[in-house]
C-alpha atoms as a PDB file:
ATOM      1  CA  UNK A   1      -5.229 -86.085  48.373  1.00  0.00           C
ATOM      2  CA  UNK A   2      -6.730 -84.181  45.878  1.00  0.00           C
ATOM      3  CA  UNK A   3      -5.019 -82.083  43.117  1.00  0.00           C
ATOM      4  CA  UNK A   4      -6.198 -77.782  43.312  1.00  0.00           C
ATOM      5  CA  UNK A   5      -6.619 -76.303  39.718  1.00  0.00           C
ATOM      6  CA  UNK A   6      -5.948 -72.263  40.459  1.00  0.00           C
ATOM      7  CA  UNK A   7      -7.940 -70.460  38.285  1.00  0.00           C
ATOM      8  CA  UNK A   8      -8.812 -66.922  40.382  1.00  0.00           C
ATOM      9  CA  UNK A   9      -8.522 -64.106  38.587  1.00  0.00           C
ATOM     10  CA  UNK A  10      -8.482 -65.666  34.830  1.00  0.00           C
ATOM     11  CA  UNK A  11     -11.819 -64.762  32.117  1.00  0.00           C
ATOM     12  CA  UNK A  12     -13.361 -67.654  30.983  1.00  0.00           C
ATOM     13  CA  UNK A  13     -12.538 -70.024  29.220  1.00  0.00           C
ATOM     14  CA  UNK A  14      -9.858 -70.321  30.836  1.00  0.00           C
ATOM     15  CA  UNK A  15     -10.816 -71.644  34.230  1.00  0.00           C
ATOM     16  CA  UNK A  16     -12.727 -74.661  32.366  1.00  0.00           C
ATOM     17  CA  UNK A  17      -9.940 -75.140  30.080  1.00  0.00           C
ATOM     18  CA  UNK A  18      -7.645 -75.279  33.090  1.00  0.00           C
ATOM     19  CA  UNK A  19      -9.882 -77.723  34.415  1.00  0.00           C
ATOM     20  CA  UNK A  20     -10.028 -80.139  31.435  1.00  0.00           C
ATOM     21  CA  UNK A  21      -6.608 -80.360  31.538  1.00  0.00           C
ATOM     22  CA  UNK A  22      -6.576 -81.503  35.137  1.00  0.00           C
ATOM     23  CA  UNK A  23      -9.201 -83.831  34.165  1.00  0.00           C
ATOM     24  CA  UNK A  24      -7.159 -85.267  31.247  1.00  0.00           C
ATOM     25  CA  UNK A  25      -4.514 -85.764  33.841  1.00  0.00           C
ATOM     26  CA  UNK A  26      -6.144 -87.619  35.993  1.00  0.00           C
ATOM     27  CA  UNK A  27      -8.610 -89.683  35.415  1.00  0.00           C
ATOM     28  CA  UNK A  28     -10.317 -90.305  38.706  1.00  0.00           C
ATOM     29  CA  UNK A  29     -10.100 -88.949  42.116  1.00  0.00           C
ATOM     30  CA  UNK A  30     -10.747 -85.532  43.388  1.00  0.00           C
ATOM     31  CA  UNK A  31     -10.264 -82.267  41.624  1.00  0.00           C
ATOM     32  CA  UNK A  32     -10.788 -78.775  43.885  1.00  0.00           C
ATOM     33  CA  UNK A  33     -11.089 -75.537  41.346  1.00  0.00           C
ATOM     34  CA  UNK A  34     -10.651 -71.841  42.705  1.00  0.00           C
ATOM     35  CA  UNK A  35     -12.378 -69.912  41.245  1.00  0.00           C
ATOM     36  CA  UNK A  36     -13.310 -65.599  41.664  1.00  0.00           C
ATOM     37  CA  UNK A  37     -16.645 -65.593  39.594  1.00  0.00           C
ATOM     38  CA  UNK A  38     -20.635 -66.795  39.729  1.00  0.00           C
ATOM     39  CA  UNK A  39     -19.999 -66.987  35.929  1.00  0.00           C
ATOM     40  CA  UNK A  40     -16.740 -69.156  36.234  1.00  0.00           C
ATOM     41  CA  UNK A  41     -18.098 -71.352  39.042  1.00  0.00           C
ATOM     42  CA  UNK A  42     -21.553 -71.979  36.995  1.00  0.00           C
ATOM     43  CA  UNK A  43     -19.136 -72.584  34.032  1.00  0.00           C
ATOM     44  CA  UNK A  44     -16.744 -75.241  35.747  1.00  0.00           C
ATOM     45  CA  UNK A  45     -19.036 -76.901  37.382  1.00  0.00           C
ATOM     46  CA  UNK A  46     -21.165 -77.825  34.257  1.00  0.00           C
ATOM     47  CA  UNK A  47     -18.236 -78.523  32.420  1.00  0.00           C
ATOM     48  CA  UNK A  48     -16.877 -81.255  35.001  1.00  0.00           C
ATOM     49  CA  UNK A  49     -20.363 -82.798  34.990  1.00  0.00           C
ATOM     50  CA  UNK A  50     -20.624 -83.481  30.989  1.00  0.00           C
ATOM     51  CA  UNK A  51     -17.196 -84.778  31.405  1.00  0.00           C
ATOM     52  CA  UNK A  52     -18.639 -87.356  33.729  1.00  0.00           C
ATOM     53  CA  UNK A  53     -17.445 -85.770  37.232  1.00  0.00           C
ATOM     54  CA  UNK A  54     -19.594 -84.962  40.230  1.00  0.00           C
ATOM     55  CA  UNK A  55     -19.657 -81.859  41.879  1.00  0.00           C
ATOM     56  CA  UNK A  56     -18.986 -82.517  45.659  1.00  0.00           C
ATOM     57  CA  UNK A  57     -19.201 -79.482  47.053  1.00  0.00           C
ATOM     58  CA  UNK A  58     -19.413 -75.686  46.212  1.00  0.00           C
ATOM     59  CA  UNK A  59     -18.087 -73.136  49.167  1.00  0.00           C
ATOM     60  CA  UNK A  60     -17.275 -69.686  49.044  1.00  0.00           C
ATOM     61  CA  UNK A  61     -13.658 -68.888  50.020  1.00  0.00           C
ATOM     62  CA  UNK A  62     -11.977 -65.687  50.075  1.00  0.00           C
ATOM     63  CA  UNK A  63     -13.354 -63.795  47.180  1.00  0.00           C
ATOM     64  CA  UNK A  64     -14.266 -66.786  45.103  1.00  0.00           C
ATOM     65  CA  UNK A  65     -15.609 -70.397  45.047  1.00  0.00           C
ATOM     66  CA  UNK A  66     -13.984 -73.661  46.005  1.00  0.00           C
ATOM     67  CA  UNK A  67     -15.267 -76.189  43.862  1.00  0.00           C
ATOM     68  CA  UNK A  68     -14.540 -79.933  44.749  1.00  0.00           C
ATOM     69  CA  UNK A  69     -14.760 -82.706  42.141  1.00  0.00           C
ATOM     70  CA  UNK A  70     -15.147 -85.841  41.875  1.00  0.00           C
ATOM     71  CA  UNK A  71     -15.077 -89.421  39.786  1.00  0.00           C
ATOM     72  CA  UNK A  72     -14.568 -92.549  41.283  1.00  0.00           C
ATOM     73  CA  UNK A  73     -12.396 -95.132  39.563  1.00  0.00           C
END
């Protein structure tokens, strides 16, 4: 199961920000980020990978991005 980090409609930061706190509360498994923006998508997904988490997968949705990450224990 994997826990979803909502972050349509917010400006950056705060969609990374949202997601670092995910990632400080948990500190392996899988991680899937909304997001509404190219800029917050490009933004997330860098940000998970210098925390040491792989991007799985990237797919639009809706009006946004689903991002899926993940860091194996």
């Amino acid at each position: 199961m994997s826990n979803t980090v909502d972050a349509r409609g917010l400006s950056c930061p705060q969609p990374v920000m949202k997601t670092f706190d995910q990632i400080k509360a948990q500190s392996t498994g899988e991680i899937v980020v909304l997001v509404d923006t190219d800029t917050a998508r490009e933004n997330v997904s860098r940000a998970a990978e210098s925390k040491g988490w792989a991007v799985a997968a990237v797919e639009p949705e809706d009006n946004g991005y689903r991002i899926t990450i993940r860091k194996d224990g």
